[in-house]
PDB file of N, CA and C in Angstrom:
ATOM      1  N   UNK A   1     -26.682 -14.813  30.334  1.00  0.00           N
ATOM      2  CA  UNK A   1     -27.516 -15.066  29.177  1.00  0.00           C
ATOM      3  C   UNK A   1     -28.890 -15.517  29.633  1.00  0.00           C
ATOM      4  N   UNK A   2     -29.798 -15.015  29.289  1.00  0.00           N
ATOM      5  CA  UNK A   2     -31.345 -15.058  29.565  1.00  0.00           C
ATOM      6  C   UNK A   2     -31.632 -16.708  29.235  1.00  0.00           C
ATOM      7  N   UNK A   3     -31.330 -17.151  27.876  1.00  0.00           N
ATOM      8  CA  UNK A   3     -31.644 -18.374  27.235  1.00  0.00           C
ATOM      9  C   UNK A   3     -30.232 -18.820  26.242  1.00  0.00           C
ATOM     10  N   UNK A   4     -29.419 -19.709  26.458  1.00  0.00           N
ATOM     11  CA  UNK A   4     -28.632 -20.037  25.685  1.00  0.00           C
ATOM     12  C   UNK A   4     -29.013 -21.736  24.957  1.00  0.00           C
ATOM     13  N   UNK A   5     -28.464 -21.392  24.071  1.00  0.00           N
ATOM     14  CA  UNK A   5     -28.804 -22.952  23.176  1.00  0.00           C
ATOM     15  C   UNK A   5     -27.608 -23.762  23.027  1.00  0.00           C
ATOM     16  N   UNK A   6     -26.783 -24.487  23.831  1.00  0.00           N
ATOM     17  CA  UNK A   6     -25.383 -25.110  23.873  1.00  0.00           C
ATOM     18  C   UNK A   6     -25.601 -26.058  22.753  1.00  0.00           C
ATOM     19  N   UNK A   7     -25.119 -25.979  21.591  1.00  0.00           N
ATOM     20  CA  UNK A   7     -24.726 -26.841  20.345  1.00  0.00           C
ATOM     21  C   UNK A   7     -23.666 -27.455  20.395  1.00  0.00           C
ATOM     22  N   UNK A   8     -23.026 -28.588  19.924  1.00  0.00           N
ATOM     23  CA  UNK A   8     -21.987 -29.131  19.374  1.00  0.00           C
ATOM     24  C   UNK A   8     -22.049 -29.250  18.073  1.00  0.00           C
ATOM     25  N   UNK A   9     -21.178 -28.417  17.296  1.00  0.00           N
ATOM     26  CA  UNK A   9     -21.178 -27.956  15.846  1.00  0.00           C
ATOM     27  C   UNK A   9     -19.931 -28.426  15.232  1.00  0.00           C
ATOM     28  N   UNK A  10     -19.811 -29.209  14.462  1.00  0.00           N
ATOM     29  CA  UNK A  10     -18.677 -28.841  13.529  1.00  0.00           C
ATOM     30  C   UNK A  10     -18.870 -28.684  11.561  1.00  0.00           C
ATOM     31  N   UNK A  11     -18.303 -27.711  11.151  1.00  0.00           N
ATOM     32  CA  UNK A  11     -19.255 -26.894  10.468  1.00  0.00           C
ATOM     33  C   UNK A  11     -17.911 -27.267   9.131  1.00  0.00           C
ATOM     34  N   UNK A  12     -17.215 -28.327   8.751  1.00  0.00           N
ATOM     35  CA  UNK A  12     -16.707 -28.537   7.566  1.00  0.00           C
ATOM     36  C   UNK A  12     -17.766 -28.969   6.801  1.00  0.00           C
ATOM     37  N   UNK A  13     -17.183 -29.337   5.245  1.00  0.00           N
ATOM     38  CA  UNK A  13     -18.739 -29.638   4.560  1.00  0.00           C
ATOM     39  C   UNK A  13     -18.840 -30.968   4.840  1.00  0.00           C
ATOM     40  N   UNK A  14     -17.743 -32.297   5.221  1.00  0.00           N
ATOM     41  CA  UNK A  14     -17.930 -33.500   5.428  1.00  0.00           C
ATOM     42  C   UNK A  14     -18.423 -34.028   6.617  1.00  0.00           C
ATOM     43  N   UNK A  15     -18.520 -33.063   7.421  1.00  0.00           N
ATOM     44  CA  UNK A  15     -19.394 -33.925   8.945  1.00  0.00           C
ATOM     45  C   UNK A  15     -20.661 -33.472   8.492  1.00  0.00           C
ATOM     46  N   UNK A  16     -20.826 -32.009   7.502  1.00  0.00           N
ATOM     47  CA  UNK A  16     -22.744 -31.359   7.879  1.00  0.00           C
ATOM     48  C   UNK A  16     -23.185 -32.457   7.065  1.00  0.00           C
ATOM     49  N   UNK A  17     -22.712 -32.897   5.625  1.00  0.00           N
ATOM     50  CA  UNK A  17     -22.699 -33.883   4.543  1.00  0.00           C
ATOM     51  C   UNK A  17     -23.262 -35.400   5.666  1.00  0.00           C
ATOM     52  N   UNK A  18     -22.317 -35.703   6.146  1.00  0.00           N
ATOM     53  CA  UNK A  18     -22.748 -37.335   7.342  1.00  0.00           C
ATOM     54  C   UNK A  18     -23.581 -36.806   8.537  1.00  0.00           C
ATOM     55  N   UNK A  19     -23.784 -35.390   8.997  1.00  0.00           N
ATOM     56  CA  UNK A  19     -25.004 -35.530   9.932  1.00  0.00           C
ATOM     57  C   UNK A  19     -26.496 -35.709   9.471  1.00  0.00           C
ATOM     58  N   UNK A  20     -26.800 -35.369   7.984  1.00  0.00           N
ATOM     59  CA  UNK A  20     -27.656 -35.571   7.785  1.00  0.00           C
ATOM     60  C   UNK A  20     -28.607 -34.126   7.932  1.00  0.00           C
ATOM     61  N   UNK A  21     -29.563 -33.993   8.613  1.00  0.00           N
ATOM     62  CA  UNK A  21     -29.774 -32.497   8.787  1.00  0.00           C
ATOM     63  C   UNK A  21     -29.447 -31.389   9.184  1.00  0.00           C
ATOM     64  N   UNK A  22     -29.676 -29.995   8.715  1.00  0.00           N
ATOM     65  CA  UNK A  22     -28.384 -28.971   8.924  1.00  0.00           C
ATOM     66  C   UNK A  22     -29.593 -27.617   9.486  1.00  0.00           C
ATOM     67  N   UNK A  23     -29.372 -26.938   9.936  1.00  0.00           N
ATOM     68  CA  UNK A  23     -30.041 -25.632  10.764  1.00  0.00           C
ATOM     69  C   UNK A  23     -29.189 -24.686  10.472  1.00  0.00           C
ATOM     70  N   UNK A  24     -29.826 -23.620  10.622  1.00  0.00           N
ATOM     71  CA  UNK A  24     -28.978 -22.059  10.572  1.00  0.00           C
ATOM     72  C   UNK A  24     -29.982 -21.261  11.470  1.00  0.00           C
ATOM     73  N   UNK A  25     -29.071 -20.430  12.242  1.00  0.00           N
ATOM     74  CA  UNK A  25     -29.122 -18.907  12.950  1.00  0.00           C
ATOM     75  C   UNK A  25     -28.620 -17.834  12.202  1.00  0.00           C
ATOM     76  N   UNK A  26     -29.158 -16.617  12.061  1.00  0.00           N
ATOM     77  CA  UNK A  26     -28.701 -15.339  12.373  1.00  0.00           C
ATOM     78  C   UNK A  26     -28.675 -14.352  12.428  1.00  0.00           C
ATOM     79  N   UNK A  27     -27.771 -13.272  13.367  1.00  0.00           N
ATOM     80  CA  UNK A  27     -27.872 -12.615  14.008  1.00  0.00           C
ATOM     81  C   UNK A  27     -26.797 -11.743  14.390  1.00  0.00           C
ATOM     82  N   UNK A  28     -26.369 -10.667  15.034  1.00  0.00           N
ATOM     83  CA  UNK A  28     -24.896 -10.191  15.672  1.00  0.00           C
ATOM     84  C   UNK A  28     -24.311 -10.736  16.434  1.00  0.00           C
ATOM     85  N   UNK A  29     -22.826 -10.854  16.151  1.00  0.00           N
ATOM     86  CA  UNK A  29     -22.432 -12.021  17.293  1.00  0.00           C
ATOM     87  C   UNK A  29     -21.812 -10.928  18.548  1.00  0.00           C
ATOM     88  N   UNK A  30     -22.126 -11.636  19.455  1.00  0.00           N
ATOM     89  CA  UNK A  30     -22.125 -10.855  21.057  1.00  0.00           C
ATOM     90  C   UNK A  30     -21.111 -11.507  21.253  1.00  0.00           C
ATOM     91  N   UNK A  31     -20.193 -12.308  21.123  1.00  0.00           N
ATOM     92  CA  UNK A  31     -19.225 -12.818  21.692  1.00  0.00           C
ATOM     93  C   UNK A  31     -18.162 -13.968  20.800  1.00  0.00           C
ATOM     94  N   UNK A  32     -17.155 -13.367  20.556  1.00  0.00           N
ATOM     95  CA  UNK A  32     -16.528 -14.323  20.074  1.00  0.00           C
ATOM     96  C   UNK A  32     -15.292 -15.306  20.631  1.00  0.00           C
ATOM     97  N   UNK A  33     -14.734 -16.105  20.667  1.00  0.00           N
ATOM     98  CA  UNK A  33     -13.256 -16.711  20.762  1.00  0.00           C
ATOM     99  C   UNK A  33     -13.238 -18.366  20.102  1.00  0.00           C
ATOM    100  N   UNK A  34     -11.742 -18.589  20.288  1.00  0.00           N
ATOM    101  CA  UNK A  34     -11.537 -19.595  19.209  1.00  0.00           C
ATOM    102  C   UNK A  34     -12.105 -20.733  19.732  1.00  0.00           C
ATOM    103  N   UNK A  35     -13.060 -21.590  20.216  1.00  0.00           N
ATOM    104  CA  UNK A  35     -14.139 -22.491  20.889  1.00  0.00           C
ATOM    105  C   UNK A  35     -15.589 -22.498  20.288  1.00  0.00           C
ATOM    106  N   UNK A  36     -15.737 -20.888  20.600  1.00  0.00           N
ATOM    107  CA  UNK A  36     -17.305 -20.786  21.200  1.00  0.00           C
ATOM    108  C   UNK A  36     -18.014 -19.100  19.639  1.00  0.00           C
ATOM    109  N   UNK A  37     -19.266 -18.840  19.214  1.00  0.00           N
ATOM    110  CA  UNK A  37     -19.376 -17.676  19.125  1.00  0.00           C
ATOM    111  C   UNK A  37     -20.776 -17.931  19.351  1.00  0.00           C
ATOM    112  N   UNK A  38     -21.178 -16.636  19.723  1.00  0.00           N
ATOM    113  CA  UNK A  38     -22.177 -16.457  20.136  1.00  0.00           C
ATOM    114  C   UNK A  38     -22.971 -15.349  19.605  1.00  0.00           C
ATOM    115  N   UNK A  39     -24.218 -16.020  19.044  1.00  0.00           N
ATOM    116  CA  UNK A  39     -24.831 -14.976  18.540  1.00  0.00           C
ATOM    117  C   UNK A  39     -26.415 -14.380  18.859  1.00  0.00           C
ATOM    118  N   UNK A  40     -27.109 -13.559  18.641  1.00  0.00           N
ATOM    119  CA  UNK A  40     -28.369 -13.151  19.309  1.00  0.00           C
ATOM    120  C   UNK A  40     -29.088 -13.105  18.534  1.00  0.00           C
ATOM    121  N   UNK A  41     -30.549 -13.936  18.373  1.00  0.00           N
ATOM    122  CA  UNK A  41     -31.303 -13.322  17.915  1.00  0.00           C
ATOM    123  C   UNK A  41     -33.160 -13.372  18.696  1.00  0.00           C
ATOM    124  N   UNK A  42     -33.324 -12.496  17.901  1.00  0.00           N
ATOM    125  CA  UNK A  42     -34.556 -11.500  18.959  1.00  0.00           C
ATOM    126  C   UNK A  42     -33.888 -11.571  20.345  1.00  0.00           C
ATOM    127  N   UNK A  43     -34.636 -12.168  21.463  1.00  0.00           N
ATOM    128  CA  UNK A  43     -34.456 -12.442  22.471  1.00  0.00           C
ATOM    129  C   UNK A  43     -33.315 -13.088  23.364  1.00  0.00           C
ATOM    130  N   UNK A  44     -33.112 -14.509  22.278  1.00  0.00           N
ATOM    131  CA  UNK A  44     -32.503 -15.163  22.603  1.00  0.00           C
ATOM    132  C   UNK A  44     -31.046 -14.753  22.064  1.00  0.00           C
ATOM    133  N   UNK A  45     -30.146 -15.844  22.718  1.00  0.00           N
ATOM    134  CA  UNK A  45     -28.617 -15.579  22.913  1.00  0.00           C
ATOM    135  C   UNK A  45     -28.243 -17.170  22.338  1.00  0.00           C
ATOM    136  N   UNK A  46     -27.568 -17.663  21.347  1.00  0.00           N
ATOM    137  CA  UNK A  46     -27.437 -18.934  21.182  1.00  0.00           C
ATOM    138  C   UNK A  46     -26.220 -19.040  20.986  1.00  0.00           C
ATOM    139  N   UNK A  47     -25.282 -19.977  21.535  1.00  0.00           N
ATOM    140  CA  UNK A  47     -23.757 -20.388  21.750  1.00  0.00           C
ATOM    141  C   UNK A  47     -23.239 -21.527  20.944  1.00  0.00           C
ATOM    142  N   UNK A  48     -22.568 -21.746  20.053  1.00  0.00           N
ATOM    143  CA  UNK A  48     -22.220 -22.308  19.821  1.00  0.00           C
ATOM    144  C   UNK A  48     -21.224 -22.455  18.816  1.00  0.00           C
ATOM    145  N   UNK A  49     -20.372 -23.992  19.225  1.00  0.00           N
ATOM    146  CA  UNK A  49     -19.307 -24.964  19.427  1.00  0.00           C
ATOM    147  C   UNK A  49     -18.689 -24.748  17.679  1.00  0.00           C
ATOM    148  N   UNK A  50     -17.017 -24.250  18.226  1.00  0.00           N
ATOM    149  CA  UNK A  50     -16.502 -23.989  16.577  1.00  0.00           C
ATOM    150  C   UNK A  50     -14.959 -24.750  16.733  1.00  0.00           C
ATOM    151  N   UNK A  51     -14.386 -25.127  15.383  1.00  0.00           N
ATOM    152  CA  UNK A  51     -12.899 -25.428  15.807  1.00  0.00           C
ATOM    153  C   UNK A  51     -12.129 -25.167  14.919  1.00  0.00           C
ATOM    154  N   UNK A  52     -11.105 -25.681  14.913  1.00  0.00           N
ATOM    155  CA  UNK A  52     -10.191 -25.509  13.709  1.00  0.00           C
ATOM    156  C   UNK A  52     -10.652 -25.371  12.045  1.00  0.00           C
ATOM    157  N   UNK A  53     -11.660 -26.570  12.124  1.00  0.00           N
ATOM    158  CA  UNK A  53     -12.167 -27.105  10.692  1.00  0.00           C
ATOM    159  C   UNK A  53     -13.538 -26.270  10.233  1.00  0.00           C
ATOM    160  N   UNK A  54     -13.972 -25.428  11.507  1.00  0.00           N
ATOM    161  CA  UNK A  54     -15.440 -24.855  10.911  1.00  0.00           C
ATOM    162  C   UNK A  54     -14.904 -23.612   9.679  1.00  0.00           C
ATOM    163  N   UNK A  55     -15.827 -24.149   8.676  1.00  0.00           N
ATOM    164  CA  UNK A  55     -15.285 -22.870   7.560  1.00  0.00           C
ATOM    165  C   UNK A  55     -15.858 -21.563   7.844  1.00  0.00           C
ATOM    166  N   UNK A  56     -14.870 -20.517   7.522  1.00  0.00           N
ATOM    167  CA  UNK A  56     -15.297 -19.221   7.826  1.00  0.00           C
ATOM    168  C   UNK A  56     -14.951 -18.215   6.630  1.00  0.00           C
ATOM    169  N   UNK A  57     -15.977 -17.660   6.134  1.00  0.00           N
ATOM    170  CA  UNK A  57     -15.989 -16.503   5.250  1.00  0.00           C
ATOM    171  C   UNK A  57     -15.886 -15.129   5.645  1.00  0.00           C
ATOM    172  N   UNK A  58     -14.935 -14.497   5.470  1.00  0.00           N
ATOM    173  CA  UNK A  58     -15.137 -12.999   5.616  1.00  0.00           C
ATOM    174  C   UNK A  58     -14.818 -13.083   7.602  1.00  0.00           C
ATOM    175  N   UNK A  59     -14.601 -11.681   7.910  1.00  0.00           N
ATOM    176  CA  UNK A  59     -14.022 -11.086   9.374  1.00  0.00           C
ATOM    177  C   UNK A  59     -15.037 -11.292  10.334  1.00  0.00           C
ATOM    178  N   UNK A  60     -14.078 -11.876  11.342  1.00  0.00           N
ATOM    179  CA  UNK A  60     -15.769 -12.456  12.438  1.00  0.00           C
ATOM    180  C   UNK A  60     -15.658 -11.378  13.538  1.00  0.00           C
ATOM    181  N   UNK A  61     -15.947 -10.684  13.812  1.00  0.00           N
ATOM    182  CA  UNK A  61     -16.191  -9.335  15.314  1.00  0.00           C
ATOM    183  C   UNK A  61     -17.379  -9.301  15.856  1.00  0.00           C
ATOM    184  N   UNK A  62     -17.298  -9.082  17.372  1.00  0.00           N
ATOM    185  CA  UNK A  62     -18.789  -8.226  17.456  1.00  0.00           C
ATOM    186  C   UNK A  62     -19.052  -7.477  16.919  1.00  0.00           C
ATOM    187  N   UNK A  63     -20.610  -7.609  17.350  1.00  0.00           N
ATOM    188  CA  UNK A  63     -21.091  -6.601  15.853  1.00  0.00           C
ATOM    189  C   UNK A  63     -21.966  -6.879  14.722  1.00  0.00           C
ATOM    190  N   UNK A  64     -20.869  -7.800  14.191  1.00  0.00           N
ATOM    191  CA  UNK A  64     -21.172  -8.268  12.866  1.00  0.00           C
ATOM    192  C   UNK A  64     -22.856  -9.165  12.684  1.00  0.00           C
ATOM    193  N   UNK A  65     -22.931  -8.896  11.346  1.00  0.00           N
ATOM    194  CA  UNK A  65     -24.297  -9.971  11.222  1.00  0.00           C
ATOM    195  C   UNK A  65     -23.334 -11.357  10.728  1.00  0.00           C
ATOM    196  N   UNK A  66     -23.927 -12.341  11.268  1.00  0.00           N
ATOM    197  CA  UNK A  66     -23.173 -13.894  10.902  1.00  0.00           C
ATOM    198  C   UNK A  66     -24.767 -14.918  10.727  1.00  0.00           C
ATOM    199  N   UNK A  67     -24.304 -15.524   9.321  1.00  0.00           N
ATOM    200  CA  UNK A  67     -25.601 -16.789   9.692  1.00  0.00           C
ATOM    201  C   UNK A  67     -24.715 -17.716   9.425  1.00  0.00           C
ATOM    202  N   UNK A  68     -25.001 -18.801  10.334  1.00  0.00           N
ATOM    203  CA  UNK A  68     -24.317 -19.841  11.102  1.00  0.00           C
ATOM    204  C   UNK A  68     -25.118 -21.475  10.677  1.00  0.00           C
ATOM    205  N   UNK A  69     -24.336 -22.038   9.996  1.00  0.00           N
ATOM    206  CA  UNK A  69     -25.215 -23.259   9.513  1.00  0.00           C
ATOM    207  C   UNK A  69     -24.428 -24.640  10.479  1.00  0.00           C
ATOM    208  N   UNK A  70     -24.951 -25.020  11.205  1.00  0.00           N
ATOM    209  CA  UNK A  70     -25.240 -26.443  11.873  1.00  0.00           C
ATOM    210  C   UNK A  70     -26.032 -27.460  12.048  1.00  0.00           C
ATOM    211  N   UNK A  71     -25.167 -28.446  12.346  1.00  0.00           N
ATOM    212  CA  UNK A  71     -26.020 -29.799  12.555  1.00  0.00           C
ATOM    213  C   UNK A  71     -25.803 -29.889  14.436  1.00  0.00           C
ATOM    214  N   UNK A  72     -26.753 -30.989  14.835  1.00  0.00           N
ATOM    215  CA  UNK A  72     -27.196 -31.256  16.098  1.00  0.00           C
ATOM    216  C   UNK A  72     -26.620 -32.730  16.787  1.00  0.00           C
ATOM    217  N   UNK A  73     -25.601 -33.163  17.366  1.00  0.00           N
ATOM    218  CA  UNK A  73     -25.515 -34.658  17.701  1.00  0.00           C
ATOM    219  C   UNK A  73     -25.255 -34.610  18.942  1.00  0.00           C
ATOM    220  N   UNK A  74     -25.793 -35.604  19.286  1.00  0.00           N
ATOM    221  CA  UNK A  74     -26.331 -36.341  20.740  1.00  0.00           C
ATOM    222  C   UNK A  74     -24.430 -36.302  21.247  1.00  0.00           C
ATOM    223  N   UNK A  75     -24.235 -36.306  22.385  1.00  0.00           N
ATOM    224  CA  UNK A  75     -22.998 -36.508  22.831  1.00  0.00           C
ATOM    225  C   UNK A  75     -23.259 -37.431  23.875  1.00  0.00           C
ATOM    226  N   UNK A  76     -24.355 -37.863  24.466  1.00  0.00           N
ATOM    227  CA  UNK A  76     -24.674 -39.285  25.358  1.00  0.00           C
ATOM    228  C   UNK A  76     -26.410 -39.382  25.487  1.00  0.00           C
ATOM    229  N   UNK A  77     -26.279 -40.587  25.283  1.00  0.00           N
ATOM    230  CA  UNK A  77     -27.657 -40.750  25.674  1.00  0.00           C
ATOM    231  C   UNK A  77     -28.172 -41.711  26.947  1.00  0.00           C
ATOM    232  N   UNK A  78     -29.286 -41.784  27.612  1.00  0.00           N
ATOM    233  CA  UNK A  78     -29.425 -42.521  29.072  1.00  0.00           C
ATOM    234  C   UNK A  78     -30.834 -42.650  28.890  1.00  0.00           C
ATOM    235  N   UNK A  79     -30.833 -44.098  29.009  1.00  0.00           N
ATOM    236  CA  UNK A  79     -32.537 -44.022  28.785  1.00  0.00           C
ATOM    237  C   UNK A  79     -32.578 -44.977  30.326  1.00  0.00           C
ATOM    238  N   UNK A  80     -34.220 -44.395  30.324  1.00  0.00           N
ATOM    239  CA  UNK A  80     -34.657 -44.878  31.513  1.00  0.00           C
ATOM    240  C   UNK A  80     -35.490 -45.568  31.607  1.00  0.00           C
ATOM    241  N   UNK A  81     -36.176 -46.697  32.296  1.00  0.00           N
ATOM    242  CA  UNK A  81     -37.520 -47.153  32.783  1.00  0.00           C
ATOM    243  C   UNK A  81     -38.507 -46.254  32.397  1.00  0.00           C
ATOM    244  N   UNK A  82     -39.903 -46.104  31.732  1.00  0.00           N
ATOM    245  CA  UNK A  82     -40.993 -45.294  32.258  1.00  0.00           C
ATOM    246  C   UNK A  82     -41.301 -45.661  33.361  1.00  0.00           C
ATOM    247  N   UNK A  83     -42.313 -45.020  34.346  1.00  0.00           N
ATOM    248  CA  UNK A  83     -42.531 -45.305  35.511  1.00  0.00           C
ATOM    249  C   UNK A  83     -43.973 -46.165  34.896  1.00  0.00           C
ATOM    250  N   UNK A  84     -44.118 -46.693  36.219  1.00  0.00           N
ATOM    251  CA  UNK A  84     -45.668 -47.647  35.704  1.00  0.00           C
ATOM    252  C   UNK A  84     -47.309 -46.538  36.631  1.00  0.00           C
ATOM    253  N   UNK A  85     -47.947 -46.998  35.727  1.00  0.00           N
ATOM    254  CA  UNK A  85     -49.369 -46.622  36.240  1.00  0.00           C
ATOM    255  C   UNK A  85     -49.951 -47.558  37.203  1.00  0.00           C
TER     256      UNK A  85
END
């Protein structure tokens, strides 16, 4: 993949509801399985994170056009010193 965008998604209506802001892609998905789908648009290739609970409408294949609505959360954060001048 030229450029992938690794998301952690979970796409019921009660986590997009408590994340607060929500995004959408879409595009044909280039790759599917029960984890991960992956879809393209223009250039880019963007991946992302599905599970049991993400709702799904209608037959998912390559191929297909899919728009994909997610939210974005931090899975660790590490903060550092700035350096000094």
């Amino acid at each position: 993949m030229k450029k992938a965008f690794v998301l952690a998604a979970l796409f019921s209506i009660a986590p997009l509801a408590m994340a607060g802001k929500t995004y959408q892609v879409t595009g044909p998905i280039i790759s599917i399985d029960d984890k991960t789908i992956v879809v393209e648009k223009g250039k880019d290739k963007w991946e992302i994170a599905r599970d049991a609970a993400t709702k799904v409408t209608g037959d998912l294949k390559v191929g297909e056009k899919v728009t994909i609505e997610y939210s974005m959360t931090a899975a660790s954060i590490t903060a550092k010193e700035a350096k000094k001048k």
